[in-house]
C-alpha atoms as a PDB file:
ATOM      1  CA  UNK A   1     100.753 -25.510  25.612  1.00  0.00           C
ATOM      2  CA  UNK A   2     104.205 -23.016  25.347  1.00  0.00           C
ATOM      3  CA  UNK A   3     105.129 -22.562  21.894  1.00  0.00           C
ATOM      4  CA  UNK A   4     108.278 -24.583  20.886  1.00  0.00           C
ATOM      5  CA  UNK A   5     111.575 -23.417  18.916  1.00  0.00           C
ATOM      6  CA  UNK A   6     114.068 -25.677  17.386  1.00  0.00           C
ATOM      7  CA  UNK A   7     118.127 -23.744  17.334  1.00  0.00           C
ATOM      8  CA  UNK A   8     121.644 -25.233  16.253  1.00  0.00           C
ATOM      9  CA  UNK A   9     122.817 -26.876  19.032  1.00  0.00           C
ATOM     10  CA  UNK A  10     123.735 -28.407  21.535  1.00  0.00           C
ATOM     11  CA  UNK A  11     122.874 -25.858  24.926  1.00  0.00           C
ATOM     12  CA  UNK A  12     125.543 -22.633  24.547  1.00  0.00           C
ATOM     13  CA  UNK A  13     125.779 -21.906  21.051  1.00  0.00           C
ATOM     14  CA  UNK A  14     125.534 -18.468  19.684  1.00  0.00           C
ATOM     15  CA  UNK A  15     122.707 -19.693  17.967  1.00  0.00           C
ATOM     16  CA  UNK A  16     120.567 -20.192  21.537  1.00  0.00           C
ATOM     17  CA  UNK A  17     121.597 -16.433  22.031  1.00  0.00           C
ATOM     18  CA  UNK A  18     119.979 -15.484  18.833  1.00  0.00           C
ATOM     19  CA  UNK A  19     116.715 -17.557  19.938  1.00  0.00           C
ATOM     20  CA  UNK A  20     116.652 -15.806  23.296  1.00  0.00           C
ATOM     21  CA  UNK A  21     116.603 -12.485  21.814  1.00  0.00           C
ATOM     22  CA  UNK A  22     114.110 -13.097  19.030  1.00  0.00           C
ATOM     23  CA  UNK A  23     111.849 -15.525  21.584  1.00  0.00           C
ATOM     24  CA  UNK A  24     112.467 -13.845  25.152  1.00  0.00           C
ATOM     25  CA  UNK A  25     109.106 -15.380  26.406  1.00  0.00           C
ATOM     26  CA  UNK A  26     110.119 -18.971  25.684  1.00  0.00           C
ATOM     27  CA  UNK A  27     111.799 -21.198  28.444  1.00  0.00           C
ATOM     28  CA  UNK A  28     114.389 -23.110  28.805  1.00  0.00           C
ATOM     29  CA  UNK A  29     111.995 -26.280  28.347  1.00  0.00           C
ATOM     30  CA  UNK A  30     110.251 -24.996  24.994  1.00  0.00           C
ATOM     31  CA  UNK A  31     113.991 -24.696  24.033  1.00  0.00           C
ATOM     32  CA  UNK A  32     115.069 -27.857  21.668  1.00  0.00           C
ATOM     33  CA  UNK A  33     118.075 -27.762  20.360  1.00  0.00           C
ATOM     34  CA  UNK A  34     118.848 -30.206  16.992  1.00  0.00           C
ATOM     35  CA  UNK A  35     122.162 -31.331  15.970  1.00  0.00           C
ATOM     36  CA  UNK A  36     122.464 -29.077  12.387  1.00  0.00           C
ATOM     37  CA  UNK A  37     120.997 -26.642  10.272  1.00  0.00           C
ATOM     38  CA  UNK A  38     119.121 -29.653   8.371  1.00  0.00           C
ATOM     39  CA  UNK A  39     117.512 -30.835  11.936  1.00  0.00           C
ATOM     40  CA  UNK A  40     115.828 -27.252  12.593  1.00  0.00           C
ATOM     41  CA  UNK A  41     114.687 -27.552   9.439  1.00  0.00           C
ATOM     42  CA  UNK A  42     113.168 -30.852   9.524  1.00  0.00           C
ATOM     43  CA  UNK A  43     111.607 -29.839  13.275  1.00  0.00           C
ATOM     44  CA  UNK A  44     110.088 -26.970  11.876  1.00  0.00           C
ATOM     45  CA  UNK A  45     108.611 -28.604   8.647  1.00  0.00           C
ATOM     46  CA  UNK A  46     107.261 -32.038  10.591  1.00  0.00           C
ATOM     47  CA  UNK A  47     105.452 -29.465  12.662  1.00  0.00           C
ATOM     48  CA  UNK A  48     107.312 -30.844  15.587  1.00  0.00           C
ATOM     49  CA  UNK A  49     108.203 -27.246  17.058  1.00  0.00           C
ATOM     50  CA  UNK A  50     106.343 -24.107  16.577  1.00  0.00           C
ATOM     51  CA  UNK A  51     109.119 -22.324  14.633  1.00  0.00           C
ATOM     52  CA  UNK A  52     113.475 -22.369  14.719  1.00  0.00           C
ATOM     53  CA  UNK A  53     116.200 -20.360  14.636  1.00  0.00           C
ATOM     54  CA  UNK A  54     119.287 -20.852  12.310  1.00  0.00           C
ATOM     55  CA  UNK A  55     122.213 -18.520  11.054  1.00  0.00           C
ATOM     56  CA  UNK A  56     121.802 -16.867   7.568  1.00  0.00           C
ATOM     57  CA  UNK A  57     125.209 -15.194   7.834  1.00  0.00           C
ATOM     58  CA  UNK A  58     128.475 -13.963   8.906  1.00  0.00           C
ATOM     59  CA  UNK A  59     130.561 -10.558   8.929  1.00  0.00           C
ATOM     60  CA  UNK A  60     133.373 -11.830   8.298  1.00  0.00           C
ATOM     61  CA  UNK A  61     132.795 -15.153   6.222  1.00  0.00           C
ATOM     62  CA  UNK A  62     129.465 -14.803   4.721  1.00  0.00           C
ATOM     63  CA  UNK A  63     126.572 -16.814   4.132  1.00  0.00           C
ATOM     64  CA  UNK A  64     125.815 -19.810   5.883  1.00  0.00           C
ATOM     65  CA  UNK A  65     125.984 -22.752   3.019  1.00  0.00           C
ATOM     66  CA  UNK A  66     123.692 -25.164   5.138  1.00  0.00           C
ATOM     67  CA  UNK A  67     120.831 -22.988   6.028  1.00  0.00           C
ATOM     68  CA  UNK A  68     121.061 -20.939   2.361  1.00  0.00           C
ATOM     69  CA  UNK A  69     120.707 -24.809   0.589  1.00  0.00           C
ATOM     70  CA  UNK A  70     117.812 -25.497   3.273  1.00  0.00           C
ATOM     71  CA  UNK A  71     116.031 -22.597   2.045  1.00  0.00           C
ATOM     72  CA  UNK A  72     116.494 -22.894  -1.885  1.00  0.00           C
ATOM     73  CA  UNK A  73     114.825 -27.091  -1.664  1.00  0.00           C
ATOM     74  CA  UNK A  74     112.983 -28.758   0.447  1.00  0.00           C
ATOM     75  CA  UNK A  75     109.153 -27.802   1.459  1.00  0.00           C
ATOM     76  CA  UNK A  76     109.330 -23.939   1.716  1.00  0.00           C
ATOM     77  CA  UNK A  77     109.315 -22.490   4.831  1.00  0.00           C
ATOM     78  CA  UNK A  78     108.626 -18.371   5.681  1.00  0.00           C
ATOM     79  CA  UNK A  79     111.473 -15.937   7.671  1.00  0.00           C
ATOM     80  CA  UNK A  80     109.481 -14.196  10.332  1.00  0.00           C
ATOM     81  CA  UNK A  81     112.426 -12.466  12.182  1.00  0.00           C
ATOM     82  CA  UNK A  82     116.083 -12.373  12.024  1.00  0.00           C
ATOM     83  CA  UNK A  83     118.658 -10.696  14.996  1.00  0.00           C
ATOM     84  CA  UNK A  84     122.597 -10.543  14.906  1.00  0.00           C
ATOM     85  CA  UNK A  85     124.631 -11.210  17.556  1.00  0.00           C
ATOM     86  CA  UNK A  86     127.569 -10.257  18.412  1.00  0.00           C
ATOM     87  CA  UNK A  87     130.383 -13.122  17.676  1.00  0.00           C
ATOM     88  CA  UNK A  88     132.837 -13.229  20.788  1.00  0.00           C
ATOM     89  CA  UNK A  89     135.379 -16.450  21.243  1.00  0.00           C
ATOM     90  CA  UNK A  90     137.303 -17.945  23.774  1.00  0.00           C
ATOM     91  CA  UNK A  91     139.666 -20.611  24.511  1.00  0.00           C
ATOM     92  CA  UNK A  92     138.098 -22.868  26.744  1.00  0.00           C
ATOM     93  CA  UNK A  93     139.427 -26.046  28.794  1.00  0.00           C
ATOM     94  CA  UNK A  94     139.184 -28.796  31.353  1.00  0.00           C
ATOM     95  CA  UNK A  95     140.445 -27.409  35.007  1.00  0.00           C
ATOM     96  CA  UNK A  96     143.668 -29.280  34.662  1.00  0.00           C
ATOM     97  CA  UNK A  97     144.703 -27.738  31.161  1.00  0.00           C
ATOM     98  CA  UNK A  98     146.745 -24.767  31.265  1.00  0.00           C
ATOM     99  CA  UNK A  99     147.832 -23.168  27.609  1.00  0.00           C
ATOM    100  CA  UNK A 100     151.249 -25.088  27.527  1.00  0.00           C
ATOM    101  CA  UNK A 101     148.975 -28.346  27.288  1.00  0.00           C
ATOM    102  CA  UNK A 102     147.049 -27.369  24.528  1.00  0.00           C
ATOM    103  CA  UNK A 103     147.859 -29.505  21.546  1.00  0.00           C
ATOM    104  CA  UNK A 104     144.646 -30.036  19.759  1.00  0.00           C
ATOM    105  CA  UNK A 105     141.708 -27.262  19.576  1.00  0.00           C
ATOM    106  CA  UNK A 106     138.362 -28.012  18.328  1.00  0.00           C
ATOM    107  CA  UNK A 107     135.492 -25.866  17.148  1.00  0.00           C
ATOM    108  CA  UNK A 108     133.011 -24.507  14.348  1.00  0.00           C
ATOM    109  CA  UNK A 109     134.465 -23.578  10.627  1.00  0.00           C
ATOM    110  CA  UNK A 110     133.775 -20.392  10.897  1.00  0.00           C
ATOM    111  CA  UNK A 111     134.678 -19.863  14.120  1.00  0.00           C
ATOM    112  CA  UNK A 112     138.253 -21.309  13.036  1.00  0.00           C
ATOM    113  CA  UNK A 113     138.731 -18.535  10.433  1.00  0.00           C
ATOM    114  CA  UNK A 114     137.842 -15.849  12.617  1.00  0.00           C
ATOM    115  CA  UNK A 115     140.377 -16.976  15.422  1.00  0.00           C
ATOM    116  CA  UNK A 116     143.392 -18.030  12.874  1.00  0.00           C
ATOM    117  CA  UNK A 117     145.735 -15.302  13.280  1.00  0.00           C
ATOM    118  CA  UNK A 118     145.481 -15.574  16.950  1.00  0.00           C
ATOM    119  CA  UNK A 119     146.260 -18.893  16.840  1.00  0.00           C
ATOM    120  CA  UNK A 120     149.018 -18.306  14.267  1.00  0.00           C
ATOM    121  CA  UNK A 121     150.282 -15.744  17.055  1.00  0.00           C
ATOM    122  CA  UNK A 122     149.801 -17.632  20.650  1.00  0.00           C
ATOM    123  CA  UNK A 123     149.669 -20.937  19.844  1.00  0.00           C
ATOM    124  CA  UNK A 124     151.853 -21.950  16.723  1.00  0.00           C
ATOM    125  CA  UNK A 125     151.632 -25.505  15.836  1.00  0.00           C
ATOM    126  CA  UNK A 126     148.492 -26.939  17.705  1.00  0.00           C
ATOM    127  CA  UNK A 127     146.004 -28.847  15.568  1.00  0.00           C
ATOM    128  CA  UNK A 128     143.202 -27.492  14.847  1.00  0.00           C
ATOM    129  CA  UNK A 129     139.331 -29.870  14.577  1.00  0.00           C
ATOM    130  CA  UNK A 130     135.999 -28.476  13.233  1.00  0.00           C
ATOM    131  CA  UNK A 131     133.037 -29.707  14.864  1.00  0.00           C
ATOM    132  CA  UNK A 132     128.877 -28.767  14.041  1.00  0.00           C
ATOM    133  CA  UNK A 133     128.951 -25.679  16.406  1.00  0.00           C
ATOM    134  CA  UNK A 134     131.287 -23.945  18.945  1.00  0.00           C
ATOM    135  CA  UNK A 135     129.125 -25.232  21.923  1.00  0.00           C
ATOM    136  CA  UNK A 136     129.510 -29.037  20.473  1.00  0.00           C
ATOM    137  CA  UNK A 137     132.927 -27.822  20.884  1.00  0.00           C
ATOM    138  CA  UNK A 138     133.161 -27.012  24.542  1.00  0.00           C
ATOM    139  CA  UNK A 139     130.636 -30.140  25.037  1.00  0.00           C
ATOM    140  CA  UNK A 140     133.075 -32.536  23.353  1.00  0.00           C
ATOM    141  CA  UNK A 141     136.149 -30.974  25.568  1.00  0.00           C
ATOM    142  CA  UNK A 142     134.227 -31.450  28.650  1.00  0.00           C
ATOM    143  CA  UNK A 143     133.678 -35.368  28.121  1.00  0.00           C
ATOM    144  CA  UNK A 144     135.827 -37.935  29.833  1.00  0.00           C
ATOM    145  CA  UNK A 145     138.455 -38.692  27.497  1.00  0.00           C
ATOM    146  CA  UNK A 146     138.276 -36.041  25.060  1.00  0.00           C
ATOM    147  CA  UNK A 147     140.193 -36.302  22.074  1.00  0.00           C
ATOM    148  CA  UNK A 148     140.491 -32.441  22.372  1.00  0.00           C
ATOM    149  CA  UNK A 149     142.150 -30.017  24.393  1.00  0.00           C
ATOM    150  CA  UNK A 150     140.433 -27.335  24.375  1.00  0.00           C
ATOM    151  CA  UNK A 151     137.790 -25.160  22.276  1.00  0.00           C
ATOM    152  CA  UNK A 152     137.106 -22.203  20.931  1.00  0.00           C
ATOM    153  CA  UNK A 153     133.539 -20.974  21.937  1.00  0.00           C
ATOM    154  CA  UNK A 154     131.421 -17.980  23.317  1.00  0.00           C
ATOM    155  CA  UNK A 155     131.776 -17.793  27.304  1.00  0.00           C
ATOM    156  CA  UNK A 156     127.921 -18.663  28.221  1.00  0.00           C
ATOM    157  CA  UNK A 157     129.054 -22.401  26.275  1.00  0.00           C
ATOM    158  CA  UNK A 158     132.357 -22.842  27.782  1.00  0.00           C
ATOM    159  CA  UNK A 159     130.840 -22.385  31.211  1.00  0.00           C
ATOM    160  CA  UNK A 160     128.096 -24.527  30.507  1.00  0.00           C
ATOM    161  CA  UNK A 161     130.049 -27.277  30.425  1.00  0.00           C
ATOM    162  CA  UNK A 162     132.361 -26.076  33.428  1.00  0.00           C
ATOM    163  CA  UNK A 163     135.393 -25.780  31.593  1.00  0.00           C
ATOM    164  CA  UNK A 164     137.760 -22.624  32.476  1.00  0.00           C
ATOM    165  CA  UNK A 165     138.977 -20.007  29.778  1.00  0.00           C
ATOM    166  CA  UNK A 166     142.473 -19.580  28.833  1.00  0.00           C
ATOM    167  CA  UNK A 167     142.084 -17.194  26.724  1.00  0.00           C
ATOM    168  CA  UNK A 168     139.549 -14.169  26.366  1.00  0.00           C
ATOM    169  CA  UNK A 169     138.846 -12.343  23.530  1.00  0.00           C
ATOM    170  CA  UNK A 170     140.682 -13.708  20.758  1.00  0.00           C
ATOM    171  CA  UNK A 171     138.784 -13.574  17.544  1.00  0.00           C
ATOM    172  CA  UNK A 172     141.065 -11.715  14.657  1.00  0.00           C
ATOM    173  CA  UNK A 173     138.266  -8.953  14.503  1.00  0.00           C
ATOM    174  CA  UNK A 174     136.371  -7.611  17.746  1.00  0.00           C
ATOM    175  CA  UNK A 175     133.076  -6.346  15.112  1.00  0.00           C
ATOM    176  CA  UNK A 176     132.497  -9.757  13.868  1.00  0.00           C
ATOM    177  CA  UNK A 177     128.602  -9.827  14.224  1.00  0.00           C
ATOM    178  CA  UNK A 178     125.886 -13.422  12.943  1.00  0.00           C
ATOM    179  CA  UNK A 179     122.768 -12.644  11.515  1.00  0.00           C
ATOM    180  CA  UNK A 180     120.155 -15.643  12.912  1.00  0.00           C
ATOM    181  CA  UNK A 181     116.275 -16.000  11.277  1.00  0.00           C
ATOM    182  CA  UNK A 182     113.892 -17.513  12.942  1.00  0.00           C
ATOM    183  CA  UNK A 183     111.875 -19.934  10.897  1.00  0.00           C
ATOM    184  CA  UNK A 184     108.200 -21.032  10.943  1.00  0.00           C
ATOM    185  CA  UNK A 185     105.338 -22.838   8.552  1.00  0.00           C
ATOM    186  CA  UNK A 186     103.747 -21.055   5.588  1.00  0.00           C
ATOM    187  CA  UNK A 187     101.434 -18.975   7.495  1.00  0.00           C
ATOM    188  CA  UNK A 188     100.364 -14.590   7.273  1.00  0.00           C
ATOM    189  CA  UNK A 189     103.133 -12.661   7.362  1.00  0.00           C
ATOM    190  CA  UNK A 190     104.625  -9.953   9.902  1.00  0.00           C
ATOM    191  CA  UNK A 191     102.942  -6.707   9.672  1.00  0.00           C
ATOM    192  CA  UNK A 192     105.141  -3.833   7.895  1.00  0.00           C
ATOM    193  CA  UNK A 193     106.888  -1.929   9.966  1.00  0.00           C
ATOM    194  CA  UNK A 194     108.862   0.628   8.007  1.00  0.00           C
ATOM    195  CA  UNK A 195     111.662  -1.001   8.537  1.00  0.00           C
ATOM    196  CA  UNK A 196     111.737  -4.163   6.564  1.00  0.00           C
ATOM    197  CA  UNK A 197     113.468  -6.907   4.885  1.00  0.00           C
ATOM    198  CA  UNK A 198     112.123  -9.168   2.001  1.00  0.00           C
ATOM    199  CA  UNK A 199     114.383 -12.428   1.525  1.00  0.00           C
ATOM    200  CA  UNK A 200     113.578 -14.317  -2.156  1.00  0.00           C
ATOM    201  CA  UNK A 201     115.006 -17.548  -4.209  1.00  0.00           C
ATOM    202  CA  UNK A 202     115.353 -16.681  -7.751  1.00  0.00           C
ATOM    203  CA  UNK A 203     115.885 -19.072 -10.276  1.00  0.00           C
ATOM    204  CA  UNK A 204     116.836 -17.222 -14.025  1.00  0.00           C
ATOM    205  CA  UNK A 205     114.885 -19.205 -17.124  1.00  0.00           C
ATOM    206  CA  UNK A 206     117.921 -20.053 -18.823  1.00  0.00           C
ATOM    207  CA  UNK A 207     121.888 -19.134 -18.991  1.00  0.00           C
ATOM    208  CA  UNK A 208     122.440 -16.499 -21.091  1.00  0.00           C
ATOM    209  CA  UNK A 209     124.306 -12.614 -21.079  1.00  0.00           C
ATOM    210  CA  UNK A 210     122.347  -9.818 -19.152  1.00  0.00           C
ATOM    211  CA  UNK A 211     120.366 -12.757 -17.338  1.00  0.00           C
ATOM    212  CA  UNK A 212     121.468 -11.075 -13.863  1.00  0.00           C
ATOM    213  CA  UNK A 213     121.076  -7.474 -14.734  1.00  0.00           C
ATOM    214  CA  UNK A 214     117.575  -8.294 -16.168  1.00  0.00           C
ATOM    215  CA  UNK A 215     117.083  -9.669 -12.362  1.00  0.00           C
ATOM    216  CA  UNK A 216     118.934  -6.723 -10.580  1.00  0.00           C
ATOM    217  CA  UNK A 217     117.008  -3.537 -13.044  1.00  0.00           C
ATOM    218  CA  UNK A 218     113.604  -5.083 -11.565  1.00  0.00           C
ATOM    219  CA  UNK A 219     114.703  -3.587  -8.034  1.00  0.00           C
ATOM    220  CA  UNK A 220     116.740  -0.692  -9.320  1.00  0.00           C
ATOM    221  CA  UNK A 221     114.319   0.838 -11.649  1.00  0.00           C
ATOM    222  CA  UNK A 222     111.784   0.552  -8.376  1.00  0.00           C
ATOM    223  CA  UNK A 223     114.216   2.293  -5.990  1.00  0.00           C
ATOM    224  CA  UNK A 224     114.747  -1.233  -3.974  1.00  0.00           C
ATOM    225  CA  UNK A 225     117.835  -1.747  -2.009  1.00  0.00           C
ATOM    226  CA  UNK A 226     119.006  -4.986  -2.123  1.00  0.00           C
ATOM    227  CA  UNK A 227     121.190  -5.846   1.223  1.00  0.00           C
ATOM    228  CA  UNK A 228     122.554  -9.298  -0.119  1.00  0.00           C
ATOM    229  CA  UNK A 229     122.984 -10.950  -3.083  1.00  0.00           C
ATOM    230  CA  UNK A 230     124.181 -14.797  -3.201  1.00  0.00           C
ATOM    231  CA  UNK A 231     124.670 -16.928  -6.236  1.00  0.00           C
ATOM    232  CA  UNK A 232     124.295 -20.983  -4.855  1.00  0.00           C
ATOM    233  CA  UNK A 233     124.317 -23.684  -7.330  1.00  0.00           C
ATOM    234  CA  UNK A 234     120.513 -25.223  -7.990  1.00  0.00           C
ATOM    235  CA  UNK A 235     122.160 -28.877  -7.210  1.00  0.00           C
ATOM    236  CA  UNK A 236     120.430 -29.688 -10.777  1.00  0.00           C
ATOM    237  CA  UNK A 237     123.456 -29.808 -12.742  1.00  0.00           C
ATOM    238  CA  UNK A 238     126.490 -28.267 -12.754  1.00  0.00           C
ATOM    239  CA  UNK A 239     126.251 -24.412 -13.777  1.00  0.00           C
ATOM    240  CA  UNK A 240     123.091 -24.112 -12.580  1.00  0.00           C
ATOM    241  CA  UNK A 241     122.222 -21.128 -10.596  1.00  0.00           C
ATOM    242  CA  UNK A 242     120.189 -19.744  -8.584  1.00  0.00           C
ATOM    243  CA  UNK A 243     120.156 -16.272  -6.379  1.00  0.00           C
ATOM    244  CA  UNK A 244     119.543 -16.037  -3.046  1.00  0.00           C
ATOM    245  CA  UNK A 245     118.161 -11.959  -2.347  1.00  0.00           C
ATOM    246  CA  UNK A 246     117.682  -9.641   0.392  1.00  0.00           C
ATOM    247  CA  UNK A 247     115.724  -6.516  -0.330  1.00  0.00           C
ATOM    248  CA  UNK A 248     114.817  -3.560   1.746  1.00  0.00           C
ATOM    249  CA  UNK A 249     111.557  -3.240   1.961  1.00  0.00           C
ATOM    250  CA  UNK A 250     107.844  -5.541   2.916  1.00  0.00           C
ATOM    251  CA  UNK A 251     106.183  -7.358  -0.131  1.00  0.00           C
ATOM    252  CA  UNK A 252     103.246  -5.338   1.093  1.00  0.00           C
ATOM    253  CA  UNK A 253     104.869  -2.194  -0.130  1.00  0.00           C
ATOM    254  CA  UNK A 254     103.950  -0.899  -3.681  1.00  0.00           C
ATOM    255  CA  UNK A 255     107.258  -0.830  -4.984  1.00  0.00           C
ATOM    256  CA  UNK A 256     108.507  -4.290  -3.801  1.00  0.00           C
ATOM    257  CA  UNK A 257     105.700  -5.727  -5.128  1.00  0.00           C
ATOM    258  CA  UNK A 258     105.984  -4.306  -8.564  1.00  0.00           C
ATOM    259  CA  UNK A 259     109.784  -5.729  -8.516  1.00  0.00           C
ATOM    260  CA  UNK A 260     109.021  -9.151  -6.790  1.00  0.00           C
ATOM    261  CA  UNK A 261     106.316  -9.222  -9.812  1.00  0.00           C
ATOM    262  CA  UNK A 262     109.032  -7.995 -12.269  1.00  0.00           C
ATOM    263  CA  UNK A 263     111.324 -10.963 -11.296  1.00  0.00           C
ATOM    264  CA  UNK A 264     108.654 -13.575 -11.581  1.00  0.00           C
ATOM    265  CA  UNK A 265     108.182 -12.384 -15.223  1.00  0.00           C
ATOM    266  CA  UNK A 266     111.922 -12.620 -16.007  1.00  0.00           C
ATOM    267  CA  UNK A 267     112.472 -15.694 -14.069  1.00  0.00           C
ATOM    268  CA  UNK A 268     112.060 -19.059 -14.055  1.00  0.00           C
ATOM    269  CA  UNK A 269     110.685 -19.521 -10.816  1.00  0.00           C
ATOM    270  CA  UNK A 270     110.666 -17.363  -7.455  1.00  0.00           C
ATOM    271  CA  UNK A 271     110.283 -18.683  -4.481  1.00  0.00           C
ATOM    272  CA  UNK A 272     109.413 -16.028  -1.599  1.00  0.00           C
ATOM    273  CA  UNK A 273     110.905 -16.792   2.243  1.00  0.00           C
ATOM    274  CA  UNK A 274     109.331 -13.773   3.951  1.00  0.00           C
ATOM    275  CA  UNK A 275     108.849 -10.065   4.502  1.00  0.00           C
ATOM    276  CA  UNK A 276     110.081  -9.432   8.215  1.00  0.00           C
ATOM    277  CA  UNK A 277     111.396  -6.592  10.512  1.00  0.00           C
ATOM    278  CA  UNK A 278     115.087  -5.681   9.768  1.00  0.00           C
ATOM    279  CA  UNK A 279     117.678  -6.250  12.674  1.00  0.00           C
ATOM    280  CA  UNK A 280     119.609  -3.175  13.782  1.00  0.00           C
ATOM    281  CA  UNK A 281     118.781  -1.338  10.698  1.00  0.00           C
ATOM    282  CA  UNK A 282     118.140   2.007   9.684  1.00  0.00           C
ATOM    283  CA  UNK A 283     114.311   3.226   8.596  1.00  0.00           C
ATOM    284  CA  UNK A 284     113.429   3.821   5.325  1.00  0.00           C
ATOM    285  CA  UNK A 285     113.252   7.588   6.275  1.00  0.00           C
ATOM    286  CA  UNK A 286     116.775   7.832   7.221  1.00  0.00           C
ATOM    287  CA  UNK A 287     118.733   9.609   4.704  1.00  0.00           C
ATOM    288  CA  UNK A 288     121.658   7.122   4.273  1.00  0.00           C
ATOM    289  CA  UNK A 289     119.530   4.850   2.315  1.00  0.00           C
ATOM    290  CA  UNK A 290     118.743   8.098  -0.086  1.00  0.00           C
ATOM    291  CA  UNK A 291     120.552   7.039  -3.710  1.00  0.00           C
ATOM    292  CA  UNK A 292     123.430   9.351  -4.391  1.00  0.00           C
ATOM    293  CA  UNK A 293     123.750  10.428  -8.189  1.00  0.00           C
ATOM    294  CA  UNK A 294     127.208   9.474 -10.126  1.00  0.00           C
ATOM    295  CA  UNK A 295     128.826  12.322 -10.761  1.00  0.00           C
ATOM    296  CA  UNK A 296     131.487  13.145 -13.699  1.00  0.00           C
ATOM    297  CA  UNK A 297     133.853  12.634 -10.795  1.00  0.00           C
ATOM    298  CA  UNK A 298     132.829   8.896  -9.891  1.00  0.00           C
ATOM    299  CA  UNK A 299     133.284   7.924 -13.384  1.00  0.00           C
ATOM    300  CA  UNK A 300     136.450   9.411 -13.764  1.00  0.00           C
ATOM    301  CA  UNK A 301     137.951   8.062 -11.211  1.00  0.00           C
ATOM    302  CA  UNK A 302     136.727   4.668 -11.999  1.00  0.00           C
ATOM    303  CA  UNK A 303     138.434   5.484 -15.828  1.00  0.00           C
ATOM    304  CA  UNK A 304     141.789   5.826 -13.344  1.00  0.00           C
ATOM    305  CA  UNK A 305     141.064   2.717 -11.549  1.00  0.00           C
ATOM    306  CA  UNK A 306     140.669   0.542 -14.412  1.00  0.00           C
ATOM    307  CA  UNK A 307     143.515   1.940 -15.898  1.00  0.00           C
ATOM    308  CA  UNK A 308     145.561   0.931 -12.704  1.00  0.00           C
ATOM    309  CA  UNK A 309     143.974  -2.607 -12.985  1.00  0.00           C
ATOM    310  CA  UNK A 310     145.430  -3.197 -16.369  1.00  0.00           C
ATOM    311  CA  UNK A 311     148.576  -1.927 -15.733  1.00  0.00           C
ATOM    312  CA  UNK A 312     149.148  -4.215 -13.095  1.00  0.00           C
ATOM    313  CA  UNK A 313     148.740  -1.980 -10.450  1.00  0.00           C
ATOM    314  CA  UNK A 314     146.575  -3.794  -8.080  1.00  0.00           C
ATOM    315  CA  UNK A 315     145.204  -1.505  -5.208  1.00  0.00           C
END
């Protein structure tokens, strides 16, 4: 039997994209989409698909709160891939909508912040609806009776659901990029590569000052280049954190492994999500990712800076 995937859906989100790329073999039939981030999930940990895809984060607004409070509870599951897509919108509609009709827009959160200025701009005034995903969007437009007039989406979901565009284009920044994983059951782990990403849960053993830089010296004293760093509440009680990591690097290398052992011993609890290949990244040979020494300079410009800061001059 074809391996299965569960992705956001419905059929044309940007989240299907990210599944094509990271899956290329699988078909349209071993292709299930699930309404939400919790539904993947759920798919993946029933053992109802073979693995899912779900986005981690974006460019421009930053994590994804859904899939980062999937990952921190509930039965652990293991990152085995990731890819970023480019993020492209459109406004979409029903044949007999032109843009003088449009008086109510619906579409995904973030989608909404990354197309508000162009909104602002072209279409002053129109209401504006989230819905779970851009493609639920365009699907909702295209139903008799609609309570929307158009949405914002990627092209391959507006013509999906045979609406037309009105608009091409129109997201407030043309680099806007969504970094997808694709999920799958605790199982062995992707070979290193040399180009590598570890993603970790880290839960401190108790509130107190330095807690975090405790956490962070475990990677910097190791040379480990962290890539993200989230702070999510626990859901325990309020002020409880936890962090949710990205390092450079596999667990199978010697100096990730000495830090991931570092932050068990200065945590409360750790809970690994993978070691996987790295999406568009740079290897670790590549001399960007060399650390460049502070100089007297550095820290006397950063002397000027906070002197700026309390004056009130806010750069």
């Amino acid at each position: 039997m074809p391996k299965r995937y569960a992705y956001l859906g419905p059929e044309g989100t940007f989240t299907e994209a990210a599944l094509r790329n990271l899956r290329p073999e699988a078909s349209e039939e071993s292709r299930v989409p699930c309404e939400g981030v919790a539904s993947v999930f759920d798919a993946v940990r029933s053992g109802k698909v073979d693995g899912g895809v779900v986005p981690l984060e974006n460019s421009v607004e930053g994590g994804v709160t859904a899939t980062i409070a999937e990952l921190i509870n509930g039965e652990p599951l293991v990152i085995t891939g990731e890819t970023a897509v480019p993020v492209e919108f459109s406004l979409f509609a029903r044949a007999e909508v032109s843009p003088e009709d449009v008086k109510r827009v619906a579409t995904h959160p973030h989608a909404l912040a990354q197309c508000r200025d162009w909104l602002a701009q072209n279409m002053p005034g129109v209401e504006t609806h989230t819905v779970s995903s851009t493609a639920a969007a365009a699907r909702a437009v295209s139903e008799p009776g609609a309570p929307y007039d158009a949405a914002i989406c990627a092209v391959i979901a507006g013509e999906r659901y045979g609406l037309h565009a009105l608009a091409d284009g129109i997201g407030d920044r043309s680099d806007a990029a969504t970094r997808f994983i694709q999920l799958s059951r605790l199982g062995a782990l992707p070979p290193p590569t040399g180009a590598d990403r570890t993603s970790i849960i880290a839960f401190i053993a108790d509130d107190h000052p330095g807690a975090l830089i405790e956490l962070l010296n475990q990677f910097a004293v190791r040379g480990v280049n962290l890539s993200r760093l989230e702070s999510r509440p626990t859901g325990d009680a309020l002020g409880n954190y936890c962090f949710s990591i990205d390092a450079e690097g596999h667990v199978a290398d010697a100096r990730v492994g000495e830090a991931l052992m570092g932050i068990r011993r200065v945590c409360r609890d750790v809970r690994f999500l993978g070691s996987y290949p790295r999406s568009g990244r740079p290897t670790e040979t590549d001399p960007t990712l060399r650390a460049r020494p502070t100089t007297e300079a550095d820290f006397a410009e950063a002397e000027r800076w906070l002197a700026r800061i309390r004056a009130g001059q806010v750069d």
